[in-house]
C-alpha atoms as a PDB file:
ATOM      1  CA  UNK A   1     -39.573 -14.448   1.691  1.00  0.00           C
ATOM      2  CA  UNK A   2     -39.961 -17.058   3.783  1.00  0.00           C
ATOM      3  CA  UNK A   3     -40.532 -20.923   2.703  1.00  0.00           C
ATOM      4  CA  UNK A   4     -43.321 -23.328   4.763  1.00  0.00           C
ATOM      5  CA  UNK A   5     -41.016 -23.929   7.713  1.00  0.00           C
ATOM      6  CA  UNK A   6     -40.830 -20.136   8.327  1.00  0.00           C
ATOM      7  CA  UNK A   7     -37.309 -19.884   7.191  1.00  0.00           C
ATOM      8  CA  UNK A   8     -35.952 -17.184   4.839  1.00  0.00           C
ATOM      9  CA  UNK A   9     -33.107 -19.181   3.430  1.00  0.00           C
ATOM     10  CA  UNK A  10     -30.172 -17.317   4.531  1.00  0.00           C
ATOM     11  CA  UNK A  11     -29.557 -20.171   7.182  1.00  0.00           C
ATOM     12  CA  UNK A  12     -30.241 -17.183   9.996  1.00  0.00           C
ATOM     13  CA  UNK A  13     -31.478 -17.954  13.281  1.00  0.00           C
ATOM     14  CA  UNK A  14     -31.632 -22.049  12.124  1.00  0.00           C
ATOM     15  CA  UNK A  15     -28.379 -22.591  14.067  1.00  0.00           C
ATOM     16  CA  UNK A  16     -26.550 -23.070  10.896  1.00  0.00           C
ATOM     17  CA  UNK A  17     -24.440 -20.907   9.020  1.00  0.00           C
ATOM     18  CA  UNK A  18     -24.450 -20.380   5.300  1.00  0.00           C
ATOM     19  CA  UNK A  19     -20.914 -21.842   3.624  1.00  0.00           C
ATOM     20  CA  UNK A  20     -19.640 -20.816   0.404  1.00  0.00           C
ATOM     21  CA  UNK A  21     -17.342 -22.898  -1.223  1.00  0.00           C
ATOM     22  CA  UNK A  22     -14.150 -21.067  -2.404  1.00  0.00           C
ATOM     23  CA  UNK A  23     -14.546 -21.578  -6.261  1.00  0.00           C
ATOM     24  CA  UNK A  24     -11.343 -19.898  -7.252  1.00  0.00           C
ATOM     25  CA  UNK A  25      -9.181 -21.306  -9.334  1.00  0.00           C
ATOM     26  CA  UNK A  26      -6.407 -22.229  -9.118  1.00  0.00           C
ATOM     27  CA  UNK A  27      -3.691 -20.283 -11.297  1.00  0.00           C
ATOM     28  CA  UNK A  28      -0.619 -22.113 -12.574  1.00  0.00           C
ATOM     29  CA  UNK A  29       2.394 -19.550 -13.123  1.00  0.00           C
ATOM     30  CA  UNK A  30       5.240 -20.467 -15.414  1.00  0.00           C
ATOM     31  CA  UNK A  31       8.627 -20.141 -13.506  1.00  0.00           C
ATOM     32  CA  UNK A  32      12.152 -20.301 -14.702  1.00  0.00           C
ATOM     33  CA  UNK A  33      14.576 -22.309 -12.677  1.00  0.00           C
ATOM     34  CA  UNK A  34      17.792 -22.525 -14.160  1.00  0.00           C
ATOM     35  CA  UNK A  35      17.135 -22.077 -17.096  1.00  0.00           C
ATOM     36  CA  UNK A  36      13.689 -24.517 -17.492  1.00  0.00           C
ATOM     37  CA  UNK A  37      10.593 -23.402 -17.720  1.00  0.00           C
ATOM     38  CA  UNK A  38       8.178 -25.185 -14.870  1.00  0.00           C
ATOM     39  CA  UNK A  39       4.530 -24.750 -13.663  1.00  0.00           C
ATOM     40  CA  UNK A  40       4.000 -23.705 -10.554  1.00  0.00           C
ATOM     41  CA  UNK A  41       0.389 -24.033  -9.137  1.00  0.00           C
ATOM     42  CA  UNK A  42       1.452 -22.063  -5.093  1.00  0.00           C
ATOM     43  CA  UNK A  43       1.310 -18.097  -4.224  1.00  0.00           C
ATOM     44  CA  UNK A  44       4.614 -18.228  -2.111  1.00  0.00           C
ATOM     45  CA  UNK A  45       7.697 -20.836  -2.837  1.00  0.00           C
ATOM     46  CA  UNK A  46      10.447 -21.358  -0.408  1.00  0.00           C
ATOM     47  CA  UNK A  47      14.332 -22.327  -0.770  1.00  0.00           C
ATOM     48  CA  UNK A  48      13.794 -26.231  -0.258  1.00  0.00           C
ATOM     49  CA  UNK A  49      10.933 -26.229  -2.888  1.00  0.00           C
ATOM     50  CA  UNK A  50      13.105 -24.822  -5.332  1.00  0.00           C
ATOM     51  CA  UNK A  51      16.143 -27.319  -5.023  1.00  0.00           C
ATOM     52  CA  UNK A  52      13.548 -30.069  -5.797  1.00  0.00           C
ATOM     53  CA  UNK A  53      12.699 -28.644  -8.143  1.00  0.00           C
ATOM     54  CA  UNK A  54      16.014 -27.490  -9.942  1.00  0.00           C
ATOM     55  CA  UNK A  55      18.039 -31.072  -8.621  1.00  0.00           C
ATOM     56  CA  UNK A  56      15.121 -33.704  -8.312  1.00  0.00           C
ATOM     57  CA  UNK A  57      17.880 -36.535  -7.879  1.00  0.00           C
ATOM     58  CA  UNK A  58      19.569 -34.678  -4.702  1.00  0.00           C
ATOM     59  CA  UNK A  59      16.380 -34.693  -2.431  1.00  0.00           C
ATOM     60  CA  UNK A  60      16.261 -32.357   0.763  1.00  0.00           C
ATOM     61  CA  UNK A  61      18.312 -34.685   2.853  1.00  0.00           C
ATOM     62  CA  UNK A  62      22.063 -33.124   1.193  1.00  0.00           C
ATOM     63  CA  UNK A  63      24.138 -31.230   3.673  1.00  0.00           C
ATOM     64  CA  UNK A  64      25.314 -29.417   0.481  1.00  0.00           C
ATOM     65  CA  UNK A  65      25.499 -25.797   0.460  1.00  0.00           C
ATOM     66  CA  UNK A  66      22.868 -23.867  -1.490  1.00  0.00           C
ATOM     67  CA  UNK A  67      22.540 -20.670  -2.503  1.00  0.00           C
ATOM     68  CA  UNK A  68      18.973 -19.788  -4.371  1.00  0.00           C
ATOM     69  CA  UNK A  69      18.785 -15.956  -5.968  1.00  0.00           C
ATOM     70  CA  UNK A  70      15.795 -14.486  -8.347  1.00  0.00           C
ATOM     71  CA  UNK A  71      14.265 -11.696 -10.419  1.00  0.00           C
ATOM     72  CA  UNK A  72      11.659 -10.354 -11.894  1.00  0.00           C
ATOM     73  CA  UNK A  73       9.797 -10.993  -8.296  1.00  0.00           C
ATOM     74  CA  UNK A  74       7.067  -9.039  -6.495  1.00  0.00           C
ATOM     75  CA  UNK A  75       7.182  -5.044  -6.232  1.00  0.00           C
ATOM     76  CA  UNK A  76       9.230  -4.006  -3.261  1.00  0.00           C
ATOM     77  CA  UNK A  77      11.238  -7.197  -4.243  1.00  0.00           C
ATOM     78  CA  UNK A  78      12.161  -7.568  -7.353  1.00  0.00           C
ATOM     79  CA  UNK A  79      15.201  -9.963  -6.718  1.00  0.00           C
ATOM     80  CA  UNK A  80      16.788 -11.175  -4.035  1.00  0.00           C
ATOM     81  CA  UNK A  81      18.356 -13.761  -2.310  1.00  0.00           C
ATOM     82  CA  UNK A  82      16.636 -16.847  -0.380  1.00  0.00           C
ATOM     83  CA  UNK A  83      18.145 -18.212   3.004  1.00  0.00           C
ATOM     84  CA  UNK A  84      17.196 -21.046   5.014  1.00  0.00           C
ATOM     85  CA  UNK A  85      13.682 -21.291   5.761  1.00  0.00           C
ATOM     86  CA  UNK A  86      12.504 -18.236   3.514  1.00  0.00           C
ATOM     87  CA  UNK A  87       9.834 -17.606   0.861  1.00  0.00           C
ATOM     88  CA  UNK A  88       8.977 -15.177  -1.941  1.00  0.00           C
ATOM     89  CA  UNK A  89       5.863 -14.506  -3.543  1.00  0.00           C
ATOM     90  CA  UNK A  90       5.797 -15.628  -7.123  1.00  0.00           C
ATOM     91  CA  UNK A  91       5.035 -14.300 -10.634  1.00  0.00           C
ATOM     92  CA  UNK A  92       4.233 -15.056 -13.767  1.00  0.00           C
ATOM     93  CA  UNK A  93       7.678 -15.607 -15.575  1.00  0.00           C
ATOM     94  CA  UNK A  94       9.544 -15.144 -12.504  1.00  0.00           C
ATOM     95  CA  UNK A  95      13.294 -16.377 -12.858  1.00  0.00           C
ATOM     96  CA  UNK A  96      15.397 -18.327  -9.782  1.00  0.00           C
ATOM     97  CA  UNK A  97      18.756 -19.370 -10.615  1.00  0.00           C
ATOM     98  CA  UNK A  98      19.735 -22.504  -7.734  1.00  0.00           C
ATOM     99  CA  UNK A  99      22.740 -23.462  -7.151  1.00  0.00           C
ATOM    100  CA  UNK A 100      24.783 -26.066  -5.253  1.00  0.00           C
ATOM    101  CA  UNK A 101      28.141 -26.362  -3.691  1.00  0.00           C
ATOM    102  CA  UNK A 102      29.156 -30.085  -2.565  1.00  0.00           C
ATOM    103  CA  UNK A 103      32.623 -29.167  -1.671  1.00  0.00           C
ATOM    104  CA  UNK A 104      34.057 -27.140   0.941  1.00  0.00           C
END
């Protein structure tokens, strides 16, 4: 049905295009790291993400020597290990365990 102006509302032939907003919400996933429990708002988390959040006072500046693992990950993955510049999806309850070397 079309309104006085002839248009039918769908934004079709106007020159505009209908937007929907993306009205998901957000889900925040409890995460172990180290041992704490943390929430975690993201899909996908990466190595440098993780030392923040497992040694907050360090910041990503160290030239330290870091070595993140987890489990209970996605399917195809359920634990691993995380090198420089990688990412995992995460889970519900998933557990990384981050550690740090400052000597050689």
């Amino acid at each position: 049905m079309n309104d006085e102006h002839g248009n039918d509302g769908t934004g079709a032939g106007s020159g505009r295009a209908l937007m929907v907003a993306d009205t998901t919400p957000s889900v925040c996933k409890t995460i172990v790291v180290n041992g704490r429990e943390h929430g975690f708002d993201g899909d996908t988390i990466g190595r440098d993400e993780l030392a923040r959040i497992a040694f907050p006072a360090i910041g990503a500046a160290s030239s330290s020597a870091l070595t993140v693992t987890y489990d209970n990950g996605p399917e195809g993955q359920r634990h691993g290990l995380l090198g420089v510049g990688s990412t995992t999806r995460v889970l519900e309850g998933q557990t990384f365990s981050v550690s740090l070397c400052d000597k050689s």
